[in-house]
N, C-alpha and C. Protein backbone atom coordinates (compact mmCIF):
# COMPACT_ATOMS: atom_id res chain seq x y z
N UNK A 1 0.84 -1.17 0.00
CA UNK A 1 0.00 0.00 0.00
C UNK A 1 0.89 1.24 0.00
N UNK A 2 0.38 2.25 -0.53
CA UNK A 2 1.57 3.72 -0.96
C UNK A 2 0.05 4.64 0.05
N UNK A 3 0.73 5.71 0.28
CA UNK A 3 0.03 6.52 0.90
C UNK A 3 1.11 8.00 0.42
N UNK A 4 0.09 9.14 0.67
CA UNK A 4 0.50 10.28 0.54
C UNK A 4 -0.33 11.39 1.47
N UNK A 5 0.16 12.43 1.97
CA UNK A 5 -0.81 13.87 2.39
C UNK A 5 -1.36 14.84 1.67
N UNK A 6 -2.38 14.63 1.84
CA UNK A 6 -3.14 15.72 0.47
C UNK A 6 -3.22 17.45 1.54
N UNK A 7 -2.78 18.00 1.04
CA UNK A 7 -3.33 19.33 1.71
C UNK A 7 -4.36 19.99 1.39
N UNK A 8 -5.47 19.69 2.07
CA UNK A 8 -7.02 20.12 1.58
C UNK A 8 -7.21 22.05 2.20
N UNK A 9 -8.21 22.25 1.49
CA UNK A 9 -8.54 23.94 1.80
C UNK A 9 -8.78 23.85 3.63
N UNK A 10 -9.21 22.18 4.43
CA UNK A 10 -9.84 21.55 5.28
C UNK A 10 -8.95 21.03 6.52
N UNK A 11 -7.89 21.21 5.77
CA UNK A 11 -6.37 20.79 6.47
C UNK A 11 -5.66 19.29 6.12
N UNK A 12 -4.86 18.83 6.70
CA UNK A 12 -4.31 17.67 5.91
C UNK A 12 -5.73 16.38 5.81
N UNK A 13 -5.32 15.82 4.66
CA UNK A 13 -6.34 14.45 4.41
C UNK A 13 -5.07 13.36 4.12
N UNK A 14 -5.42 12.06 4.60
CA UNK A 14 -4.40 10.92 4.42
C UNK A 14 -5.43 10.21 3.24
N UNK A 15 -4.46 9.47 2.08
CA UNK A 15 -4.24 9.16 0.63
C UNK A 15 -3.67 7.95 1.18
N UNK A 16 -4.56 6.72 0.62
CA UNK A 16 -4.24 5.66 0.62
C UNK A 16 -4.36 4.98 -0.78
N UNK A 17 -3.57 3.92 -1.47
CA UNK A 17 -3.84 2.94 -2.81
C UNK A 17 -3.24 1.70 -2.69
N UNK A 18 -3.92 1.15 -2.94
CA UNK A 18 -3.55 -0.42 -2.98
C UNK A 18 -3.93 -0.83 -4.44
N UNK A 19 -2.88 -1.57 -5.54
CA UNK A 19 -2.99 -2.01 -6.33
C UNK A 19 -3.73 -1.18 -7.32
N UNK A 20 -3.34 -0.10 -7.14
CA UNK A 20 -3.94 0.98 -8.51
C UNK A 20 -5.55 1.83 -8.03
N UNK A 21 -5.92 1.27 -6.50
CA UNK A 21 -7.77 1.57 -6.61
C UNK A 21 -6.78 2.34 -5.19
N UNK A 22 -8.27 3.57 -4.97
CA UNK A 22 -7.94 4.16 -3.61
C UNK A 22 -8.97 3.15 -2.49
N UNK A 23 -7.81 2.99 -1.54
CA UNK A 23 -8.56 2.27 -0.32
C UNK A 23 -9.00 3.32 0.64
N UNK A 24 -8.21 4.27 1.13
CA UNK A 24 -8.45 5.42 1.88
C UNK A 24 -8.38 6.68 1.69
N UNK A 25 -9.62 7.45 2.23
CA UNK A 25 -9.04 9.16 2.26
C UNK A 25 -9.66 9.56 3.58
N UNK A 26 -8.62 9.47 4.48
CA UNK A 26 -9.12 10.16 6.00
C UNK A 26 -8.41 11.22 6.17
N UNK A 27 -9.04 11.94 7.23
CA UNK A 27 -8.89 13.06 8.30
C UNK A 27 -7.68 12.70 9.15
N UNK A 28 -6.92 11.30 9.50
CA UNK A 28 -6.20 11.14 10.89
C UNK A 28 -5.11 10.14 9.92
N UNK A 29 -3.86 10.23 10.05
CA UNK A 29 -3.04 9.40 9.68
C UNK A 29 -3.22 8.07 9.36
N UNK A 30 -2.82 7.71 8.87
CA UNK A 30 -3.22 5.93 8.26
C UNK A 30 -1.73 5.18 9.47
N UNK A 31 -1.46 4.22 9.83
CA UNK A 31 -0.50 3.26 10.67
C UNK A 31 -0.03 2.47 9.38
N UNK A 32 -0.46 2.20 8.37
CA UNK A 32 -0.18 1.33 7.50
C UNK A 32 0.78 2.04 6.20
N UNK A 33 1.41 1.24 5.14
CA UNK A 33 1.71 1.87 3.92
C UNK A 33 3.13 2.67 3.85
N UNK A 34 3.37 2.60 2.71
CA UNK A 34 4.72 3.37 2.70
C UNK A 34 4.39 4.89 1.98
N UNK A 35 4.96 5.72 2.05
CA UNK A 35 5.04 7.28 1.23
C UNK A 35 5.78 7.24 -0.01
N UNK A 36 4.52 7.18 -0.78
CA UNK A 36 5.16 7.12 -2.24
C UNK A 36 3.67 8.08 -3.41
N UNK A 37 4.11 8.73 -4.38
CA UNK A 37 3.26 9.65 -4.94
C UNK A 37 2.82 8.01 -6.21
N UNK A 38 1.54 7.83 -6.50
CA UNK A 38 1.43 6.91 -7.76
C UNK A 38 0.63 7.63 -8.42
N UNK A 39 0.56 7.13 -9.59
CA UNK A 39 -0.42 7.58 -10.68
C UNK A 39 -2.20 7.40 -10.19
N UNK A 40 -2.38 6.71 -9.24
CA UNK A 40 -4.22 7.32 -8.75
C UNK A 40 -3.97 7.78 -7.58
N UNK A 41 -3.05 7.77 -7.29
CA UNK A 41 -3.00 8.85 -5.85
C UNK A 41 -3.31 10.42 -6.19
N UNK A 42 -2.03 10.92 -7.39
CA UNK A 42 -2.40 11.88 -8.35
C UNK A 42 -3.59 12.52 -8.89
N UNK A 43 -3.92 11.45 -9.23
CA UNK A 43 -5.71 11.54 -10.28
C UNK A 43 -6.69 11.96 -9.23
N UNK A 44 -6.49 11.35 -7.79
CA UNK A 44 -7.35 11.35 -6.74
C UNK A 44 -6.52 12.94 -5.67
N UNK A 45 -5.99 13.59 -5.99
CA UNK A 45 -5.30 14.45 -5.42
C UNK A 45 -5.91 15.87 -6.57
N UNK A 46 -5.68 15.59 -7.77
CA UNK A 46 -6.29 16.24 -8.51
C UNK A 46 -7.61 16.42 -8.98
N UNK A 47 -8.28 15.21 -8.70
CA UNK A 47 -9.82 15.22 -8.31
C UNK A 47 -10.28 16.50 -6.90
N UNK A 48 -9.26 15.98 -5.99
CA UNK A 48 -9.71 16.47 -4.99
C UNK A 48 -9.75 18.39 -5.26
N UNK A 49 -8.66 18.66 -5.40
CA UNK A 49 -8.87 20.08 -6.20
C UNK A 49 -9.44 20.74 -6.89
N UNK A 50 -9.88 19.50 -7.95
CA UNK A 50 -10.91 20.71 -8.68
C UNK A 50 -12.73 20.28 -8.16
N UNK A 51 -12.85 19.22 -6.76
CA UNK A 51 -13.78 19.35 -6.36
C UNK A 51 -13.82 20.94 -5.19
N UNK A 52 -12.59 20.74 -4.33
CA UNK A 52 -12.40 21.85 -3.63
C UNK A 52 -12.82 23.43 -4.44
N UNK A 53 -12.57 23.09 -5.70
CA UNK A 53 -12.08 24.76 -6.38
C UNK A 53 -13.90 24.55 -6.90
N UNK A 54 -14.53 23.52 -6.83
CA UNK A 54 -16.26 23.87 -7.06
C UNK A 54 -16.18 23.56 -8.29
N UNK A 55 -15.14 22.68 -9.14
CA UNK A 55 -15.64 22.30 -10.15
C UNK A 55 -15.77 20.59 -10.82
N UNK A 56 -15.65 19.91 -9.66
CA UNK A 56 -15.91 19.04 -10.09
C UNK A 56 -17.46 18.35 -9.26
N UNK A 57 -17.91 17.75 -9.75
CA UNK A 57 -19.15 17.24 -8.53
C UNK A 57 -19.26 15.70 -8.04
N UNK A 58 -18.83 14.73 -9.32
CA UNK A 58 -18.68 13.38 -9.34
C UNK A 58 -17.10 13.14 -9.68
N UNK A 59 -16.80 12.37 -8.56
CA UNK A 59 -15.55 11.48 -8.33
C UNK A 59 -15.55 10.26 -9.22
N UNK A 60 -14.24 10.15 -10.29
CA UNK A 60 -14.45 9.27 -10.89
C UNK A 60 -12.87 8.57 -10.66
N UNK A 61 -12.86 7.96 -9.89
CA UNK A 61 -11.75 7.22 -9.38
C UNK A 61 -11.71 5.47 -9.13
N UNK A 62 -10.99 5.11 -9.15
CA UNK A 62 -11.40 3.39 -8.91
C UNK A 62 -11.10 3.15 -7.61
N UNK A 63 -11.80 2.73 -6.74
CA UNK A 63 -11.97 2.23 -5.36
C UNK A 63 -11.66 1.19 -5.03
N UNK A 64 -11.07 1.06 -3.86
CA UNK A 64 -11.02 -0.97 -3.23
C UNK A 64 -11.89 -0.75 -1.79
N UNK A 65 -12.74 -0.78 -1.84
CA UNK A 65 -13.53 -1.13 -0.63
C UNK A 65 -13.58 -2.38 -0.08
N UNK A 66 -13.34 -2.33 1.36
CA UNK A 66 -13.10 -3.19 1.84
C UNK A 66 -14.04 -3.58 2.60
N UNK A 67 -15.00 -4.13 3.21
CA UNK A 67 -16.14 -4.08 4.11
C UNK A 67 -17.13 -5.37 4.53
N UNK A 68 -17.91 -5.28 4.81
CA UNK A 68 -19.05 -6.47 4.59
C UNK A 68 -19.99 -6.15 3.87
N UNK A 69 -21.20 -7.20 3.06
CA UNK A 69 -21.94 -6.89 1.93
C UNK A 69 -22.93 -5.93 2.81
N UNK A 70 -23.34 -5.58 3.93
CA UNK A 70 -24.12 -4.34 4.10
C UNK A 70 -23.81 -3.27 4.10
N UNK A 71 -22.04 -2.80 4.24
CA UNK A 71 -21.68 -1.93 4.08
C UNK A 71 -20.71 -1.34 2.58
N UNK A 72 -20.70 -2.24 2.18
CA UNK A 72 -20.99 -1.95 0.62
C UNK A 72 -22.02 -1.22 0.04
N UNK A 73 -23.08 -1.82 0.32
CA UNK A 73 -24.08 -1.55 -0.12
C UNK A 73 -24.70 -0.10 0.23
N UNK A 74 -24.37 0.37 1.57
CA UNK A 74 -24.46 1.71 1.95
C UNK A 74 -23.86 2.78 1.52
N UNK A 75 -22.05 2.19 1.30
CA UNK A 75 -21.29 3.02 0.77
C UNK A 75 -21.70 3.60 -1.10
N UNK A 76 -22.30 2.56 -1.63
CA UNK A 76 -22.81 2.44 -2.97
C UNK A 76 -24.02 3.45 -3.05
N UNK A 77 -24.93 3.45 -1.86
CA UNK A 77 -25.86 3.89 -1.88
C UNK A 77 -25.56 5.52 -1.76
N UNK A 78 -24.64 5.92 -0.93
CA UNK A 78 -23.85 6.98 -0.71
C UNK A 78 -23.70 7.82 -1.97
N UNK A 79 -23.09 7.61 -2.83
CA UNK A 79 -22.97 7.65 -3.81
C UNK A 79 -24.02 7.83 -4.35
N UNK A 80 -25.20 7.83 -4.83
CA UNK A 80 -26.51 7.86 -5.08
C UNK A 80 -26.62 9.11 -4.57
N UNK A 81 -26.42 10.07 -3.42
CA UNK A 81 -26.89 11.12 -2.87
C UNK A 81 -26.62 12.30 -3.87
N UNK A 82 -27.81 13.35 -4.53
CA UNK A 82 -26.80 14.02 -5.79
C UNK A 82 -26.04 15.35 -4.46
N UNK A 83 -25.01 15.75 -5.41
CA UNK A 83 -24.28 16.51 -5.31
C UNK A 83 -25.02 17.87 -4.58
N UNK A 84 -24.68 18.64 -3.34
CA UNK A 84 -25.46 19.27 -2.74
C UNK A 84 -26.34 19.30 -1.86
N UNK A 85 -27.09 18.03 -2.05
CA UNK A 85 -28.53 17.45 -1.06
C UNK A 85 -27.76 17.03 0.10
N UNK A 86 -28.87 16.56 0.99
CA UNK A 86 -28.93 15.64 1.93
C UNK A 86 -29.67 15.19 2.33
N UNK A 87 -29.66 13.62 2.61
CA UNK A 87 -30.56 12.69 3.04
C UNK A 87 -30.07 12.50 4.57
N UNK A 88 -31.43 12.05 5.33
CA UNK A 88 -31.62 11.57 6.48
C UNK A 88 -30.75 9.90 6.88
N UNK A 89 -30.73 9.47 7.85
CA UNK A 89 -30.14 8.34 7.76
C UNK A 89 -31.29 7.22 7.31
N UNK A 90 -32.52 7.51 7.63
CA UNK A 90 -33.35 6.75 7.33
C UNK A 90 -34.23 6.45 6.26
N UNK A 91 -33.88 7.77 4.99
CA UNK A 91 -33.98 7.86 3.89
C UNK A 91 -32.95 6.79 3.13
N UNK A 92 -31.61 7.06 3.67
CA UNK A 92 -30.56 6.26 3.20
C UNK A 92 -30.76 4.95 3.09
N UNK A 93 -31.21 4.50 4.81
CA UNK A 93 -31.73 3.09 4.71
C UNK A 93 -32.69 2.91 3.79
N UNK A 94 -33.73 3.39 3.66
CA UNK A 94 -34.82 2.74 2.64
C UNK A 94 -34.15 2.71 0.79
N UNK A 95 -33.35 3.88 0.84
CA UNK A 95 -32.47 3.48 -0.70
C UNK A 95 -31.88 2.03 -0.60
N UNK A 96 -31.25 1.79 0.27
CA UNK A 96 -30.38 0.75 0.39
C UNK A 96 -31.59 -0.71 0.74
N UNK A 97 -32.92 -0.73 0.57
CA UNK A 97 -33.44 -1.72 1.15
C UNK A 97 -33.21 -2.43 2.76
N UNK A 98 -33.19 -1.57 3.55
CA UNK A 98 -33.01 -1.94 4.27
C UNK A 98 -33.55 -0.43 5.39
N UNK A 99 -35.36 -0.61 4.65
CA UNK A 99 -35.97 0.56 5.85
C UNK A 99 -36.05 0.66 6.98
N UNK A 100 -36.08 -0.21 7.97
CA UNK A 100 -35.55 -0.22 9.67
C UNK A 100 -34.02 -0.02 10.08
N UNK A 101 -33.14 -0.20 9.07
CA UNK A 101 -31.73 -0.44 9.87
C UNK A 101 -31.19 0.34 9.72
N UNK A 102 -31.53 1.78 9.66
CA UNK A 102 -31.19 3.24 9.79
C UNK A 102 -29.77 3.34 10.83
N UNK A 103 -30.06 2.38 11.52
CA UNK A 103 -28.71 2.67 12.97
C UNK A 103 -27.46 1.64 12.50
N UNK A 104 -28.21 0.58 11.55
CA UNK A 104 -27.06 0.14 11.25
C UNK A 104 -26.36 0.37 10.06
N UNK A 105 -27.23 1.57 9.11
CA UNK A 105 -26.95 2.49 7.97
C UNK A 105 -25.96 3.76 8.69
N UNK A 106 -26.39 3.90 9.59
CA UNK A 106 -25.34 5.00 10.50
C UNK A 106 -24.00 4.20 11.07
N UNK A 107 -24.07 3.50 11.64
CA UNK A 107 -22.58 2.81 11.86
C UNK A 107 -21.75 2.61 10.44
N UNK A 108 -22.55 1.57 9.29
CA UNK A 108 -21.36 1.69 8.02
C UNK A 108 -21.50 3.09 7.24
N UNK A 109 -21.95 4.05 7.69
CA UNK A 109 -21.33 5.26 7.32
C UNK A 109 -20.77 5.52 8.09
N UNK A 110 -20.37 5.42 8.91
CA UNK A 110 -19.59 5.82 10.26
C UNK A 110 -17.85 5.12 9.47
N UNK A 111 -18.18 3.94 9.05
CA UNK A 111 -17.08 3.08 8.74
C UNK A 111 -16.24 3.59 7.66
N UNK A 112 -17.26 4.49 6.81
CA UNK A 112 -16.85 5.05 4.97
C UNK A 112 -15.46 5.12 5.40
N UNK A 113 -14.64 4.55 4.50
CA UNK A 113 -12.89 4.51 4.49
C UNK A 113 -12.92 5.31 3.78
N UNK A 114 -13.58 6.40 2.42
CA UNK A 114 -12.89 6.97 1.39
C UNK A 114 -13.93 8.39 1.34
N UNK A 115 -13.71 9.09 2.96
CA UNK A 115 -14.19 10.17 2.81
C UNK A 115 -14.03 10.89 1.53
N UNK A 116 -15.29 12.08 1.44
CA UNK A 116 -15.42 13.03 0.71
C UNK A 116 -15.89 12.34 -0.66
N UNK A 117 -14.93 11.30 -1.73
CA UNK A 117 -15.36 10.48 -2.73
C UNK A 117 -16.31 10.30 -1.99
N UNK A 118 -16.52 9.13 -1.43
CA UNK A 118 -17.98 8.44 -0.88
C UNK A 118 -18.98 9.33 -0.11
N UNK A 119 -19.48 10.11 -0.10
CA UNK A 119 -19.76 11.43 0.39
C UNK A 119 -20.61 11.05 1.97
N UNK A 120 -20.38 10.38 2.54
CA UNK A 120 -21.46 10.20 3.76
C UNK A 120 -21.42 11.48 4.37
N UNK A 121 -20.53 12.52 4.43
CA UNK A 121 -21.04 13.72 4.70
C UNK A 121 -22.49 14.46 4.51
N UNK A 122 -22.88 13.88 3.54
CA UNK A 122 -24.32 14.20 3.19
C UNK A 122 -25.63 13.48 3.76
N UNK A 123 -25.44 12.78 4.85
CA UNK A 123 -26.27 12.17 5.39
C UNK A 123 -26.06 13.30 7.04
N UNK A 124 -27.64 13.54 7.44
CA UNK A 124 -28.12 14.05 8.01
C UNK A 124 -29.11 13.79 9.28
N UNK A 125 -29.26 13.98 10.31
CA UNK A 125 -29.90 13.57 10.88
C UNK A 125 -31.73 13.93 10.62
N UNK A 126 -32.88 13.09 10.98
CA UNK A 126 -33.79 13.19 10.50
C UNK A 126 -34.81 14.44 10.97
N UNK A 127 -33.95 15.00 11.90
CA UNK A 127 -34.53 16.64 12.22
C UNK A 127 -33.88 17.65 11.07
N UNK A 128 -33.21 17.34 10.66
CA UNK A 128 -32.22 18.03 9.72
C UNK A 128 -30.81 18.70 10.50
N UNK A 129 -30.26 17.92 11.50
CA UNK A 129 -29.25 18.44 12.00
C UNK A 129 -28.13 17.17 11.79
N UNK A 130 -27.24 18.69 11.62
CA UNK A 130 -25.94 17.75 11.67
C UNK A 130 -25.43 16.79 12.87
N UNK A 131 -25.03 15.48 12.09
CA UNK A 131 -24.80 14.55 13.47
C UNK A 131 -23.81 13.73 12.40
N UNK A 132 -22.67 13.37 13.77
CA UNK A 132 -21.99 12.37 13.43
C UNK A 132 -21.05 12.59 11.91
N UNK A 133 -19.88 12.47 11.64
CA UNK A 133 -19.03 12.84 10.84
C UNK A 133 -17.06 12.72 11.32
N UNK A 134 -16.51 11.56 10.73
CA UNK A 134 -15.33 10.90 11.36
C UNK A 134 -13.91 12.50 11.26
N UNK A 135 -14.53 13.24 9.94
CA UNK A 135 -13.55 14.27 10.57
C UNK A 135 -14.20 15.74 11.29
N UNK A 136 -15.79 15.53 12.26
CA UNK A 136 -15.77 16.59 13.03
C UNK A 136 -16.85 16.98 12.11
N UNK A 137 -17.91 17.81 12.91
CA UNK A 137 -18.68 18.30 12.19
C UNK A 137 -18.95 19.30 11.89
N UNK A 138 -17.34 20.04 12.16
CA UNK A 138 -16.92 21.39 11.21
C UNK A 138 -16.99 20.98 10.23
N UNK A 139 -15.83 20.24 9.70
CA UNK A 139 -15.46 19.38 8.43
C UNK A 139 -16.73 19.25 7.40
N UNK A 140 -17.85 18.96 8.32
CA UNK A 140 -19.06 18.07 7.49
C UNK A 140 -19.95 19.75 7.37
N UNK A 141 -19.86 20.53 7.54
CA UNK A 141 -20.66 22.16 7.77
C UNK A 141 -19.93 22.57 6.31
N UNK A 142 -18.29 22.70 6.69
CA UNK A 142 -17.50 23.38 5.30
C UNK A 142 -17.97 22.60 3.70
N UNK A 143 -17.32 21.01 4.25
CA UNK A 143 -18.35 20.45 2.65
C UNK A 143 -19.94 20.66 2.13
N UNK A 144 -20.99 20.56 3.24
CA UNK A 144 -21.87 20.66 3.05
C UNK A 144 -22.36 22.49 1.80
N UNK A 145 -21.72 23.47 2.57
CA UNK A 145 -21.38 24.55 2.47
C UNK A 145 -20.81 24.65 1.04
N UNK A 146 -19.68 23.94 0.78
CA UNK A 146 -19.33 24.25 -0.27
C UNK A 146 -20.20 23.79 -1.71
N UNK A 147 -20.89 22.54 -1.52
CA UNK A 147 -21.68 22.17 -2.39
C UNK A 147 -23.02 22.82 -2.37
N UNK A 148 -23.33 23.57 -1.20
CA UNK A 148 -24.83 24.48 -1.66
C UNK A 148 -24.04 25.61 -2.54
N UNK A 149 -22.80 26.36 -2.21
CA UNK A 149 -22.55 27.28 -2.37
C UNK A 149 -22.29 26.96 -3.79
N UNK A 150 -21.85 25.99 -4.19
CA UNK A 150 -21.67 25.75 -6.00
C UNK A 150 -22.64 25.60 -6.80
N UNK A 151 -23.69 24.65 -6.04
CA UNK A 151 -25.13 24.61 -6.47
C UNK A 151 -25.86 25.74 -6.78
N UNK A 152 -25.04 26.32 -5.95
CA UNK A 152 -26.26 28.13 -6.35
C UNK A 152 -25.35 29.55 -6.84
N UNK A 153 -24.29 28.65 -7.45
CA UNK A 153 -23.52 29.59 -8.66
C UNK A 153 -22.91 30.71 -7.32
N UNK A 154 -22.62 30.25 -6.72
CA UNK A 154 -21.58 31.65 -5.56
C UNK A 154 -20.22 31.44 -6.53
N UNK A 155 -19.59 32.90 -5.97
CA UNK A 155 -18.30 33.00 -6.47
C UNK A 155 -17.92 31.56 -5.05
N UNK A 156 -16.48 30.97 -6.12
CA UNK A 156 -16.18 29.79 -5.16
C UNK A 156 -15.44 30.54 -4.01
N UNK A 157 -14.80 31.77 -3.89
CA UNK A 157 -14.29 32.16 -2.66
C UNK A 157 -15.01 32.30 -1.61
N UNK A 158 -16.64 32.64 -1.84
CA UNK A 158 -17.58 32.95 -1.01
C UNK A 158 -17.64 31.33 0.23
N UNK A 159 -17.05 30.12 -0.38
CA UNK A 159 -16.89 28.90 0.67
C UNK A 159 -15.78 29.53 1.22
N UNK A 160 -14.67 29.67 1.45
CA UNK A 160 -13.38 30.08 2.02
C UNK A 160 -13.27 31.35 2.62
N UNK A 161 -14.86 32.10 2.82
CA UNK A 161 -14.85 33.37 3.32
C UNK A 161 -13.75 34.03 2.85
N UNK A 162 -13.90 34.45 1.59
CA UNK A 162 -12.85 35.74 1.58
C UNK A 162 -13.70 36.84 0.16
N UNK A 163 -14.66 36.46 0.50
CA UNK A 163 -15.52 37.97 -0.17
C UNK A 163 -16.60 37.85 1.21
C-alpha cells in the first residue's frame, strides 16, 4: 500500500492505494503503507482540487472497498446522494433496502474509508441536524457549504470566506 498527504482547503487528508484503486481518504493518519506519490493517488489528489475549487461534482476514481456486503451496499448507496442534497439516515436506509436499519446504515457510514469520494457527509440527521461525521462536524458544515454554495452559482471564494 503507498500513501500520501493531500493538503485540503480543510487541512491535511491521508491518501491511501492499494494495487492501482484508492482504499483510503481520512482526516487522521493511516499506521499502514509506505510514502510514495502513484499515478491514482495523483488523479485522486487532482480530483480532490478541482472538487475543492467547485468544479468538479462526481468522483471518478477506482476504489477498493473493503467491508461487509451491508456496508458496501451503503457506501454504494452513498454515492446515489446528488451533489449538494442531503438525506436523512433513514432515507438512506430505505435506498439501500433496508428501511428499519437506519442505525445500522449509520454505523457503516460511520465506517466510509474513502471520505469526501464516498460522500457520507451528506447524510443528516432526520430533524435536519448535523450529526456524526469521522472528521468533526466542522469538516461536514464546510463540505456541506461548499456544495450548496456551488449549487447556487456563488463566487467559489464565497466557501473560504474571503468575499
Amino acid at each position: 500500500m503507498h500513501q500520501v498527504v493531500y493538503e485540503s482547503p480543510m487541512g491535511k487528508l491521508f491518501l491511501a492505494e492499494e494495487a492501482g484503486k484508492i482504499r483510503w481518504i481520512k482526516f487522521s493518519p493511516l499506521s499502514e503503507g509506505k510514502e510514495k506519490e502513484t499515478a491514482v493517488l495523483t488523479q485522486a489528489k487532482q480530483q480532490l482540487d478541482a472538487y475543492f475549487a467547485g468544479e468538479l461534482r462526481e468522483f471518478d476514481l477506482p476504489l477498493a472497498l473493503e467491508g461487509t456486503a451491508f456496508q458496501k451496499r451503503v457506501w454504494m448507496g452513498l454515492q446515489n446522494i446528488p451533489y449538494g442534497e442531503t438525506w436523512s439516515y433513514k432515507a438512506l436506509a430505505e435506498a439501500v433496502d433496508s428501511p428499519k436499519g437506519y442505525r445500522a446504515v449509520g454505523m457503516a457510514n460511520n465506517r466510509n474509508p474513502i471520505s469526501i469520494v464516498i460522500p457520507c457527509h451528506r447524510v443528516i440527521g432526520a430533524n435536519g441536524a448535523l450529526v456524526g461525521y469521522g472528521g468533526g462536524l466542522e469538516k461536514k458544515e464546510i463540505l456541506l457549504s461548499l456544495e450548496k454554495s456551488v449549487r447556487q452559482d456563488l463566487p467559489k471564494a464565497f466557501f473560504f470566506g474571503k468575499i
